[in-house]
PDB file of N, CA and C in Angstrom:
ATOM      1  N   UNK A   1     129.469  16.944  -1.658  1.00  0.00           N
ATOM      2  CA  UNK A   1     130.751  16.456  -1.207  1.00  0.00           C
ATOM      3  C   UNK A   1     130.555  15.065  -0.624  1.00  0.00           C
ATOM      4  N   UNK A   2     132.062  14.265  -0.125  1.00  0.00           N
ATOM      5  CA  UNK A   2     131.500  12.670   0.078  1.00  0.00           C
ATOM      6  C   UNK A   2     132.964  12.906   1.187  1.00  0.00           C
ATOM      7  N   UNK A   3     132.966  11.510   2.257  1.00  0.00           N
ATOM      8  CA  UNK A   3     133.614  11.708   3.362  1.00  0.00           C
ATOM      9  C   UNK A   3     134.618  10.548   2.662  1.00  0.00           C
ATOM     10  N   UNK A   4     135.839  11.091   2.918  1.00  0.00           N
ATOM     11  CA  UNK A   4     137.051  10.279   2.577  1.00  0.00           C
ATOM     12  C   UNK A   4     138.104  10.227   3.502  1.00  0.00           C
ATOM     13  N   UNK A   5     139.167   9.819   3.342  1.00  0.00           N
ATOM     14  CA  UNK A   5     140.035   9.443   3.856  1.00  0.00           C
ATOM     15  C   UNK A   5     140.637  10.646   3.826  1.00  0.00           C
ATOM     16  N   UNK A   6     141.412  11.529   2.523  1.00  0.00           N
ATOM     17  CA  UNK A   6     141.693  12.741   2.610  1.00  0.00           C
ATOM     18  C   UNK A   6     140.913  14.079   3.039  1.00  0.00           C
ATOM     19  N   UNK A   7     139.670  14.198   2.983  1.00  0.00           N
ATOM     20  CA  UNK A   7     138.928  15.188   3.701  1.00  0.00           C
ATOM     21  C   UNK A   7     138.761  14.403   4.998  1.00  0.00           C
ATOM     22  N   UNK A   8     139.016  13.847   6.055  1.00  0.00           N
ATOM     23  CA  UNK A   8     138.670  13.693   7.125  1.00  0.00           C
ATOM     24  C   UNK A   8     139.707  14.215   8.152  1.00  0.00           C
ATOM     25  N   UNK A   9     138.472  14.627   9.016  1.00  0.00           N
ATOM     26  CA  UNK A   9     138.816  15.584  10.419  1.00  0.00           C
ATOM     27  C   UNK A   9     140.215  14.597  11.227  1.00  0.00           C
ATOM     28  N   UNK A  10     140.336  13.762  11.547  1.00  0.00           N
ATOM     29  CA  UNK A  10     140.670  12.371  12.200  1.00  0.00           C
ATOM     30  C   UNK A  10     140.562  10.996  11.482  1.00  0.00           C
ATOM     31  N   UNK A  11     141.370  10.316  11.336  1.00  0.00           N
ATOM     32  CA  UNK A  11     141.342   9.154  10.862  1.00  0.00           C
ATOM     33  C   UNK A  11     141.955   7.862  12.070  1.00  0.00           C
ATOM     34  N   UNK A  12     140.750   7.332  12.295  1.00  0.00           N
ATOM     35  CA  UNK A  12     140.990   6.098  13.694  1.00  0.00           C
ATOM     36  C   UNK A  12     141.038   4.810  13.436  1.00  0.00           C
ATOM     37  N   UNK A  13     140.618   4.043  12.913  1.00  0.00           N
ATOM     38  CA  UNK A  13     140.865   2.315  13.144  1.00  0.00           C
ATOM     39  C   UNK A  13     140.377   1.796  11.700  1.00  0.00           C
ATOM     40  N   UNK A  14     141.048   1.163  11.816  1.00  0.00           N
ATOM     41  CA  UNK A  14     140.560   0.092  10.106  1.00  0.00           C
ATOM     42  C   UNK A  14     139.123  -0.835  10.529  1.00  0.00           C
ATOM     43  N   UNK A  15     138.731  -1.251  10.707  1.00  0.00           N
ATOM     44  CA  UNK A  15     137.242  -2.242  10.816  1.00  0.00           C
ATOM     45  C   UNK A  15     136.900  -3.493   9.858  1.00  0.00           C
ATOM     46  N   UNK A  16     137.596  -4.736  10.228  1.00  0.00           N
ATOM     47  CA  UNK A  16     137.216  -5.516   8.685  1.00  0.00           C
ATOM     48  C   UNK A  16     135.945  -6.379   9.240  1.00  0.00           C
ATOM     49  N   UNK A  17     135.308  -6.144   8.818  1.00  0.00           N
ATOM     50  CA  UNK A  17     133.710  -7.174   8.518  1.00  0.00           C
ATOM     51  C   UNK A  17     134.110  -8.734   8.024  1.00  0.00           C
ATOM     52  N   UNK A  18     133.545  -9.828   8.434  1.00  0.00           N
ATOM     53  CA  UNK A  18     133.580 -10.780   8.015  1.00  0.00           C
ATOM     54  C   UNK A  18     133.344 -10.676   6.333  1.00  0.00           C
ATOM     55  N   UNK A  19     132.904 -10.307   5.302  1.00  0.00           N
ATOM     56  CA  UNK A  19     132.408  -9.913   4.210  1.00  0.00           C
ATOM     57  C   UNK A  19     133.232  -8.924   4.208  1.00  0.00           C
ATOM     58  N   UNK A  20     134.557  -9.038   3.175  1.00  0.00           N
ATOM     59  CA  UNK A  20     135.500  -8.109   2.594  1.00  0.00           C
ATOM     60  C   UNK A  20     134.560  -6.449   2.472  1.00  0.00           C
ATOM     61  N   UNK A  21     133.991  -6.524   1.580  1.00  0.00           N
ATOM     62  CA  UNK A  21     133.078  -5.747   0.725  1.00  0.00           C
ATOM     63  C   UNK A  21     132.483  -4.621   2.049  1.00  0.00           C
ATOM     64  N   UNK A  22     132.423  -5.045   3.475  1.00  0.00           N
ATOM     65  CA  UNK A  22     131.615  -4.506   4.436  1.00  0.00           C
ATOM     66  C   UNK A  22     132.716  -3.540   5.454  1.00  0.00           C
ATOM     67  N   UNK A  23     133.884  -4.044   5.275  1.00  0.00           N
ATOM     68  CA  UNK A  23     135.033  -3.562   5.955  1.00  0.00           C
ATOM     69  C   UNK A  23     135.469  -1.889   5.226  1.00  0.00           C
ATOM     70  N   UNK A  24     135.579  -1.000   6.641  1.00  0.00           N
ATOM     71  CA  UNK A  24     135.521   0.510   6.671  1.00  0.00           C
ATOM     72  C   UNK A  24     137.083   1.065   7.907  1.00  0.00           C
ATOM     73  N   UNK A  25     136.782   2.114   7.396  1.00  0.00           N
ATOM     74  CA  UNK A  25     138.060   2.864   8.287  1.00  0.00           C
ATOM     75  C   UNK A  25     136.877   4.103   9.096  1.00  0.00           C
ATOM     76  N   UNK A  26     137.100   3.948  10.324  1.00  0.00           N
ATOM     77  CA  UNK A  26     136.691   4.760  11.573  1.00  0.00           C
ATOM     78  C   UNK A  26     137.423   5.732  11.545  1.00  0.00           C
ATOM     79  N   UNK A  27     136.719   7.325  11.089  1.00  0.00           N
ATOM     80  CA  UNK A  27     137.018   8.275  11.190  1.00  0.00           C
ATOM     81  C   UNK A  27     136.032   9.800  11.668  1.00  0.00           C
ATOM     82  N   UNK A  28     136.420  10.649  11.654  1.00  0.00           N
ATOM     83  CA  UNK A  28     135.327  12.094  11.843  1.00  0.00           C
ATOM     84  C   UNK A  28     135.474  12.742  10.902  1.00  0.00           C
ATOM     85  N   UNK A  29     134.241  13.557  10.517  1.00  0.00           N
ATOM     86  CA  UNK A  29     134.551  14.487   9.409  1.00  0.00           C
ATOM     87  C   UNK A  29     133.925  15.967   9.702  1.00  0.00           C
ATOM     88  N   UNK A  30     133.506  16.704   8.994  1.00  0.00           N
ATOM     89  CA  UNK A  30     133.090  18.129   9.569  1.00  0.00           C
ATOM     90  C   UNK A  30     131.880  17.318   8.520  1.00  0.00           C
ATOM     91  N   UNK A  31     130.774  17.838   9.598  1.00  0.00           N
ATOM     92  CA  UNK A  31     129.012  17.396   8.843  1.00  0.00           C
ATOM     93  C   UNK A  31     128.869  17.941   7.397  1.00  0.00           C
ATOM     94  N   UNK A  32     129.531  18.999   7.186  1.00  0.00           N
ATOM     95  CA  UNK A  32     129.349  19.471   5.567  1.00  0.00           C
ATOM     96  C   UNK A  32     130.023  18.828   4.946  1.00  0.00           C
ATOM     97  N   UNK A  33     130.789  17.537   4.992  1.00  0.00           N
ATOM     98  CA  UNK A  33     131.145  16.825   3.810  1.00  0.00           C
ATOM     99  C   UNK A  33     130.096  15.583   3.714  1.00  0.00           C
ATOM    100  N   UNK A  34     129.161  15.735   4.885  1.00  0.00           N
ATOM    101  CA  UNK A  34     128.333  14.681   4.470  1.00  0.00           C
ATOM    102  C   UNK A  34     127.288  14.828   3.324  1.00  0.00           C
ATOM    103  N   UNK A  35     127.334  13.836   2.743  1.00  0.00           N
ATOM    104  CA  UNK A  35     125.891  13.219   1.487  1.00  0.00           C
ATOM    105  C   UNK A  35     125.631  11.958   1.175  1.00  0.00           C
ATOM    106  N   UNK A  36     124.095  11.988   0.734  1.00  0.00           N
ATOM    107  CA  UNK A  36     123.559  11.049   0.719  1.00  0.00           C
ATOM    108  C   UNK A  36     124.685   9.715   0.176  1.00  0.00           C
ATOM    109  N   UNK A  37     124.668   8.733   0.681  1.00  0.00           N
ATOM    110  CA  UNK A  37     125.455   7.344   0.240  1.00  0.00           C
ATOM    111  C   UNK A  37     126.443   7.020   1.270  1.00  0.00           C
ATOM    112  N   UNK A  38     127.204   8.280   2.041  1.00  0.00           N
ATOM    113  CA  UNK A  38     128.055   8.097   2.733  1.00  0.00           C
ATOM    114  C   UNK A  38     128.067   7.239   3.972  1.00  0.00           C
ATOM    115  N   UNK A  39     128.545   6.684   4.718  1.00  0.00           N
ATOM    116  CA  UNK A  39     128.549   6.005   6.023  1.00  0.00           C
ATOM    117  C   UNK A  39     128.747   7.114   7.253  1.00  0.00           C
ATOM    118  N   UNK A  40     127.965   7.289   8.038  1.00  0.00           N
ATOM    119  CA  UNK A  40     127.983   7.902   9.426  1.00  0.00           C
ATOM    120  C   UNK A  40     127.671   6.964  10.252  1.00  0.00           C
ATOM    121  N   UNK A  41     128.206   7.359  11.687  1.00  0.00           N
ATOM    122  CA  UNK A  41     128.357   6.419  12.643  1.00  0.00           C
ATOM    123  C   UNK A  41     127.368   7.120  13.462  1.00  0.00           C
ATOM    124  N   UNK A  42     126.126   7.142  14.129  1.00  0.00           N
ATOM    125  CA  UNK A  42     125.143   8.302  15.117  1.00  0.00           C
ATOM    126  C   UNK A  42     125.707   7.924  16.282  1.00  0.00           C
ATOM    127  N   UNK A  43     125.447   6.571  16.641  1.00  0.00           N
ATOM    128  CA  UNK A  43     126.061   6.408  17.644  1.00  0.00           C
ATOM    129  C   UNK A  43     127.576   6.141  17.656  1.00  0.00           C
ATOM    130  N   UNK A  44     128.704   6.266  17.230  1.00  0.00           N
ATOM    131  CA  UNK A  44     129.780   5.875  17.038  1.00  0.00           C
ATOM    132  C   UNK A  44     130.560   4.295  16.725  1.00  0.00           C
ATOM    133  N   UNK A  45     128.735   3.729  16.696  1.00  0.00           N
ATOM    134  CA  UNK A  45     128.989   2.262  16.468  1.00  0.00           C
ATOM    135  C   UNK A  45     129.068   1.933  14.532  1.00  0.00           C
ATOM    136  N   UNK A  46     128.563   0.654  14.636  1.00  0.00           N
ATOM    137  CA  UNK A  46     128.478   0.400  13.416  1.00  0.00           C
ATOM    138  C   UNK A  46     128.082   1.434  12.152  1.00  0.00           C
ATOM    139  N   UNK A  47     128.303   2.023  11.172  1.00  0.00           N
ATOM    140  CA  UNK A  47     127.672   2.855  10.176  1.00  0.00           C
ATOM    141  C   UNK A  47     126.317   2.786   9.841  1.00  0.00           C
ATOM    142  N   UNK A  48     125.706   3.919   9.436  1.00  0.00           N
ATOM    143  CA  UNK A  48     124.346   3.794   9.015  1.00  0.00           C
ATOM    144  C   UNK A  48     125.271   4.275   7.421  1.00  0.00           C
ATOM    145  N   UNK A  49     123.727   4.584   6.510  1.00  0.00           N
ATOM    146  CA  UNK A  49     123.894   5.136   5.578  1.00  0.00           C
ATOM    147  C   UNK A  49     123.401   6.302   5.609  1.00  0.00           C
ATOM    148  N   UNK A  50     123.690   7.122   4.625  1.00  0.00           N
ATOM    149  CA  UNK A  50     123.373   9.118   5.200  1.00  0.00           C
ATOM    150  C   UNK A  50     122.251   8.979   3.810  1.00  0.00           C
ATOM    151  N   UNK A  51     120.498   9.033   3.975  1.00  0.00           N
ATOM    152  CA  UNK A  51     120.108   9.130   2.721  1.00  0.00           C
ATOM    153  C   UNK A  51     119.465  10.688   2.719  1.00  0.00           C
ATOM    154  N   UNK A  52     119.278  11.540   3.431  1.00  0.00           N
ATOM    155  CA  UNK A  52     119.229  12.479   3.543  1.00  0.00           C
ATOM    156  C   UNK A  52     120.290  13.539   4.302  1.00  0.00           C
ATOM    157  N   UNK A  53     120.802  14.580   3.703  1.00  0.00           N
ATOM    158  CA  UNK A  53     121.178  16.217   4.601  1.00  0.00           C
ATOM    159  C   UNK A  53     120.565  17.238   4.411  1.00  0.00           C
ATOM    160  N   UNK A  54     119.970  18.266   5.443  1.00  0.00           N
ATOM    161  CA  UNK A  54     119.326  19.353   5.404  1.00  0.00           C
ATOM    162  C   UNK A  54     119.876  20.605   6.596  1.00  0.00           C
ATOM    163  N   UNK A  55     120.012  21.808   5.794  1.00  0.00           N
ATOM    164  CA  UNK A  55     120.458  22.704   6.576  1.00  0.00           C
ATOM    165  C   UNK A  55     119.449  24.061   6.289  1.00  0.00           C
ATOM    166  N   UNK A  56     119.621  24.311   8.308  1.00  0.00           N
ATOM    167  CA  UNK A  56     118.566  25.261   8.187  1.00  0.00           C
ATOM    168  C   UNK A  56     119.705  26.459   9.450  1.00  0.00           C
ATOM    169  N   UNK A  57     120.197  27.115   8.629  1.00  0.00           N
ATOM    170  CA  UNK A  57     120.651  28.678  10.002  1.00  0.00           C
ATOM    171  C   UNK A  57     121.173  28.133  10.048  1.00  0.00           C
ATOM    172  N   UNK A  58     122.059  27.651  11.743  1.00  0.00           N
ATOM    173  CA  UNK A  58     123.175  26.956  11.762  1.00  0.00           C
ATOM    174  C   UNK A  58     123.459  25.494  12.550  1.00  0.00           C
ATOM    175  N   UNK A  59     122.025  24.962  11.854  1.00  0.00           N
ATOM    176  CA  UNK A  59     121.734  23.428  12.435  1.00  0.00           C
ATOM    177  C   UNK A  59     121.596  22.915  10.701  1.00  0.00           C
ATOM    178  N   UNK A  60     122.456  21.450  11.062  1.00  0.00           N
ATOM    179  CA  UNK A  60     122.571  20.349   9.863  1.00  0.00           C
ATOM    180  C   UNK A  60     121.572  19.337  10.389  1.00  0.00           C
ATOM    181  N   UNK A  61     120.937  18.765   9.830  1.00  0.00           N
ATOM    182  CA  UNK A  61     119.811  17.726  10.096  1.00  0.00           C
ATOM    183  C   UNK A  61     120.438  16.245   9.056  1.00  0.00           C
ATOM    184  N   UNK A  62     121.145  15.453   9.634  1.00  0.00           N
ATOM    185  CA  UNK A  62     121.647  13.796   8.874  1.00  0.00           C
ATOM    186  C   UNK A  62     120.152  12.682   9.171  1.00  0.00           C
ATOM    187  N   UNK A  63     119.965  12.127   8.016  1.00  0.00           N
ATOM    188  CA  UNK A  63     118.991  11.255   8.263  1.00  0.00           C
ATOM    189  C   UNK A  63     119.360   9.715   7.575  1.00  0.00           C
ATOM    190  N   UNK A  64     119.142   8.518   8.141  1.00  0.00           N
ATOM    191  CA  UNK A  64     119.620   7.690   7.725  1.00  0.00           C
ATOM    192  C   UNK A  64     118.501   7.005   6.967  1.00  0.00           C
ATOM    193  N   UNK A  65     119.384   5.485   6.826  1.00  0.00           N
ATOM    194  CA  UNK A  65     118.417   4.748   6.153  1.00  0.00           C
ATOM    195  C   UNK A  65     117.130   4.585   6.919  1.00  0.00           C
ATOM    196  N   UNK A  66     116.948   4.092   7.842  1.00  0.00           N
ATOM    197  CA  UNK A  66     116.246   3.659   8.605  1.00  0.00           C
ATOM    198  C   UNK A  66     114.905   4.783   9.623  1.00  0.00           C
ATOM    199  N   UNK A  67     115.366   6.462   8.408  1.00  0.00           N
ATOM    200  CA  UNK A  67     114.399   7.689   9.069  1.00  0.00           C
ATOM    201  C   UNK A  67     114.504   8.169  10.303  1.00  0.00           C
ATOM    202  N   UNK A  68     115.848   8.055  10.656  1.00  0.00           N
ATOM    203  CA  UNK A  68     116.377   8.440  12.225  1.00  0.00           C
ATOM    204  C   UNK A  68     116.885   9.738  12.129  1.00  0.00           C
ATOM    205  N   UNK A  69     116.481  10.921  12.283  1.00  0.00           N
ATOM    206  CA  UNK A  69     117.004  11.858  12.121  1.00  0.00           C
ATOM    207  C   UNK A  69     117.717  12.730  13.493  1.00  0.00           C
ATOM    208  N   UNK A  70     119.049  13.061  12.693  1.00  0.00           N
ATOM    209  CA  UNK A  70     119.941  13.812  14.059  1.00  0.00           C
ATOM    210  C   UNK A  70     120.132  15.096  13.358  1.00  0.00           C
ATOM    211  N   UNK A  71     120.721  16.153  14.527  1.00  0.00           N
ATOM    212  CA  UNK A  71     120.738  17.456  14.425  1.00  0.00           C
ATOM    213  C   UNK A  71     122.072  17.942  14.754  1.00  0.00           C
ATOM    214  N   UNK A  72     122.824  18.534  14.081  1.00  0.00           N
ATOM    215  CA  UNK A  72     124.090  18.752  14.650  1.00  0.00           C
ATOM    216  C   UNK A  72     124.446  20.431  14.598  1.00  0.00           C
ATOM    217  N   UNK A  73     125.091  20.882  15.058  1.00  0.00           N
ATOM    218  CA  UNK A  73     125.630  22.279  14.705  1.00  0.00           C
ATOM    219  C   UNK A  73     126.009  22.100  13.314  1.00  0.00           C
ATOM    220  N   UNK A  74     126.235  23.226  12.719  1.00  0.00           N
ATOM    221  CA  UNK A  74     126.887  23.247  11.379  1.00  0.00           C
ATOM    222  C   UNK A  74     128.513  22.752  11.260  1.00  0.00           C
ATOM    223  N   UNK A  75     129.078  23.852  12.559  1.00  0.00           N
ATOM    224  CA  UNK A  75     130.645  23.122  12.448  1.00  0.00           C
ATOM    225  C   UNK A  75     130.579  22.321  13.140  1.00  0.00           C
ATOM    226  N   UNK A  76     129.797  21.332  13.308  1.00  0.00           N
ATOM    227  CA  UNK A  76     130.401  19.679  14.387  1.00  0.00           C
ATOM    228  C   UNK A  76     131.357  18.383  13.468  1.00  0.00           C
ATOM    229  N   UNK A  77     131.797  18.282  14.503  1.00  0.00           N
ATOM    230  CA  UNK A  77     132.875  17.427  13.941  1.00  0.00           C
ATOM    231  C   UNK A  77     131.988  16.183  14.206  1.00  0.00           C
ATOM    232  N   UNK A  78     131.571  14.584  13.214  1.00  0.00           N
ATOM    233  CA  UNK A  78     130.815  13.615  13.498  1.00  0.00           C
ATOM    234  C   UNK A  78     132.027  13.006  13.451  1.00  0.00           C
ATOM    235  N   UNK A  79     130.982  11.641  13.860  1.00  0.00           N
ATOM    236  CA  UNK A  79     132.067  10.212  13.603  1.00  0.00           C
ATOM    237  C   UNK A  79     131.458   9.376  12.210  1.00  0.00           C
ATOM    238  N   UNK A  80     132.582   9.290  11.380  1.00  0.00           N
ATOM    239  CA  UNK A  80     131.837   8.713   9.985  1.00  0.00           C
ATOM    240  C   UNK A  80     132.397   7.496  10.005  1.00  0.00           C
ATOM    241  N   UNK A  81     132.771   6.806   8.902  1.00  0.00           N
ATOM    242  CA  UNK A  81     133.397   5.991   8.592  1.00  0.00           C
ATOM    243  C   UNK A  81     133.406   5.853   6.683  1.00  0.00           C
ATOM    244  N   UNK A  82     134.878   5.409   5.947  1.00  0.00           N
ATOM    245  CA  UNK A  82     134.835   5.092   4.951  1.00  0.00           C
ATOM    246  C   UNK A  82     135.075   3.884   4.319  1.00  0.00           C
ATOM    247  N   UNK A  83     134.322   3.476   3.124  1.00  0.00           N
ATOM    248  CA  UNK A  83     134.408   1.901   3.198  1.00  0.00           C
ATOM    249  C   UNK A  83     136.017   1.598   2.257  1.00  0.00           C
ATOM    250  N   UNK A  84     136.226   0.568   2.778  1.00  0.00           N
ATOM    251  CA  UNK A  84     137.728  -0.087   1.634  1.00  0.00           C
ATOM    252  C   UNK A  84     137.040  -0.141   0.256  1.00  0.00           C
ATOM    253  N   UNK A  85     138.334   0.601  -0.485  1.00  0.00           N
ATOM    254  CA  UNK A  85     137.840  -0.108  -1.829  1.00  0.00           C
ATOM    255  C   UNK A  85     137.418  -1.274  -2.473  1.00  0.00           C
ATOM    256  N   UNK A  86     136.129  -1.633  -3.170  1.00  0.00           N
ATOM    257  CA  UNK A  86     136.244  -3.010  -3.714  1.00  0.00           C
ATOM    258  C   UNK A  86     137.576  -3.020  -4.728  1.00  0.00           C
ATOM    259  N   UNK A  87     137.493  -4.787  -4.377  1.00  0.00           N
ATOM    260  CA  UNK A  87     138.752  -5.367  -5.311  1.00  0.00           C
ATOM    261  C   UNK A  87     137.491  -6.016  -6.211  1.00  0.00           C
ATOM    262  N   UNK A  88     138.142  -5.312  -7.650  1.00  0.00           N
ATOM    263  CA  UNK A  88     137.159  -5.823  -8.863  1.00  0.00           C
ATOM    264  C   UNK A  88     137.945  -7.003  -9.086  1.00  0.00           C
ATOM    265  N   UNK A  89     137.057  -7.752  -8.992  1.00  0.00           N
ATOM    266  CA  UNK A  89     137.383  -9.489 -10.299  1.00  0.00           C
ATOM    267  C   UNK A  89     137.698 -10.886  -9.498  1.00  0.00           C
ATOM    268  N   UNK A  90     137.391  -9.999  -8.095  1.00  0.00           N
ATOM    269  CA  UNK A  90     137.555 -11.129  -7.038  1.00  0.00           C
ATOM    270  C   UNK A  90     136.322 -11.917  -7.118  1.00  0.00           C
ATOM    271  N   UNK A  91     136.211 -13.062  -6.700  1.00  0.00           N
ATOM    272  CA  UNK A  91     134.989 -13.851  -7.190  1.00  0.00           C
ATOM    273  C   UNK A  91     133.807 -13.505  -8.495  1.00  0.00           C
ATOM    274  N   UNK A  92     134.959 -13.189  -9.501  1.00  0.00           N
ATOM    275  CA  UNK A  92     134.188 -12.510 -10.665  1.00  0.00           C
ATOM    276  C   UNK A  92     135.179 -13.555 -11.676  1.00  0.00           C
ATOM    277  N   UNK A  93     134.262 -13.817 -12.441  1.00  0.00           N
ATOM    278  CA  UNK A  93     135.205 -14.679 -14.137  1.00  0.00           C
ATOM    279  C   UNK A  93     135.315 -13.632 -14.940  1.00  0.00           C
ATOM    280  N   UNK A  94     136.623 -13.520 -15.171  1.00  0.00           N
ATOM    281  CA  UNK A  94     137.606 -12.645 -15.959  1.00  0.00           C
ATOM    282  C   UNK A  94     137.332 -12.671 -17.360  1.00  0.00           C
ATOM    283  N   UNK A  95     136.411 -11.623 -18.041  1.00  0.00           N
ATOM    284  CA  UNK A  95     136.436 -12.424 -19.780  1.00  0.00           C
ATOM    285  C   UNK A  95     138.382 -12.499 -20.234  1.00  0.00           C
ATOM    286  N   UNK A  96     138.285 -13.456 -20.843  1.00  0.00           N
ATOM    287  CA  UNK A  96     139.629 -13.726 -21.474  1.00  0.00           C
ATOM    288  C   UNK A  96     140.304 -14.603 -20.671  1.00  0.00           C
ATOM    289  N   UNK A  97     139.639 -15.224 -19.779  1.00  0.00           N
ATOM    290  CA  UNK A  97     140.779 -15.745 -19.034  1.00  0.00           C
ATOM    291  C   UNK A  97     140.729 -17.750 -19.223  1.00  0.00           C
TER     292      UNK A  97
END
């Protein structure tokens, strides 16, 4: 599963990044929609990336890019975030044009 806008627990603040492409919406999700690629927030700050999930009984284990691993209950509600869609063809040459 992947954390979206429609599966999310709460949906909180838009976030635009100087760099279109980097700008996300601040939200929570229930830890079982997390997988690898997704954006989680550990500390509720900026996003990591989720490159690992592991579940053991009724502890979820999220691990990021950077090999930081957290432990959550199974039903915990996190703080994620989802990114804006790219706009295709923006600083891109259009064949045909």
């Amino acid at each position: 599963m992947c954390v979206t806008l429609g599966n999310a627990a709460e949906v909180f603040e838009h976030r635009a990044d100087s760099v279109p492409r980097n700008s996300y919406t601040e939200t929570m999700h229930h830890v079982g929609h997390l997988g690898p690629g997704d954006l989680w927030r550990p500390t509720g700050g900026r996003p990591h990336i989720v490159t690992e999930i592991r579940s053991r009984q009724n502890t979820v284990i999220v691990t990021d890019q950077l090999g930081q691993a957290h432990r959550y209950p199974a039903d915990a509600l996190v703080p994620t975030a989802v990114r804006d869609p790219l706009t295709l063809g923006v600083g891109v040459a259009r064949a045909g044009a």
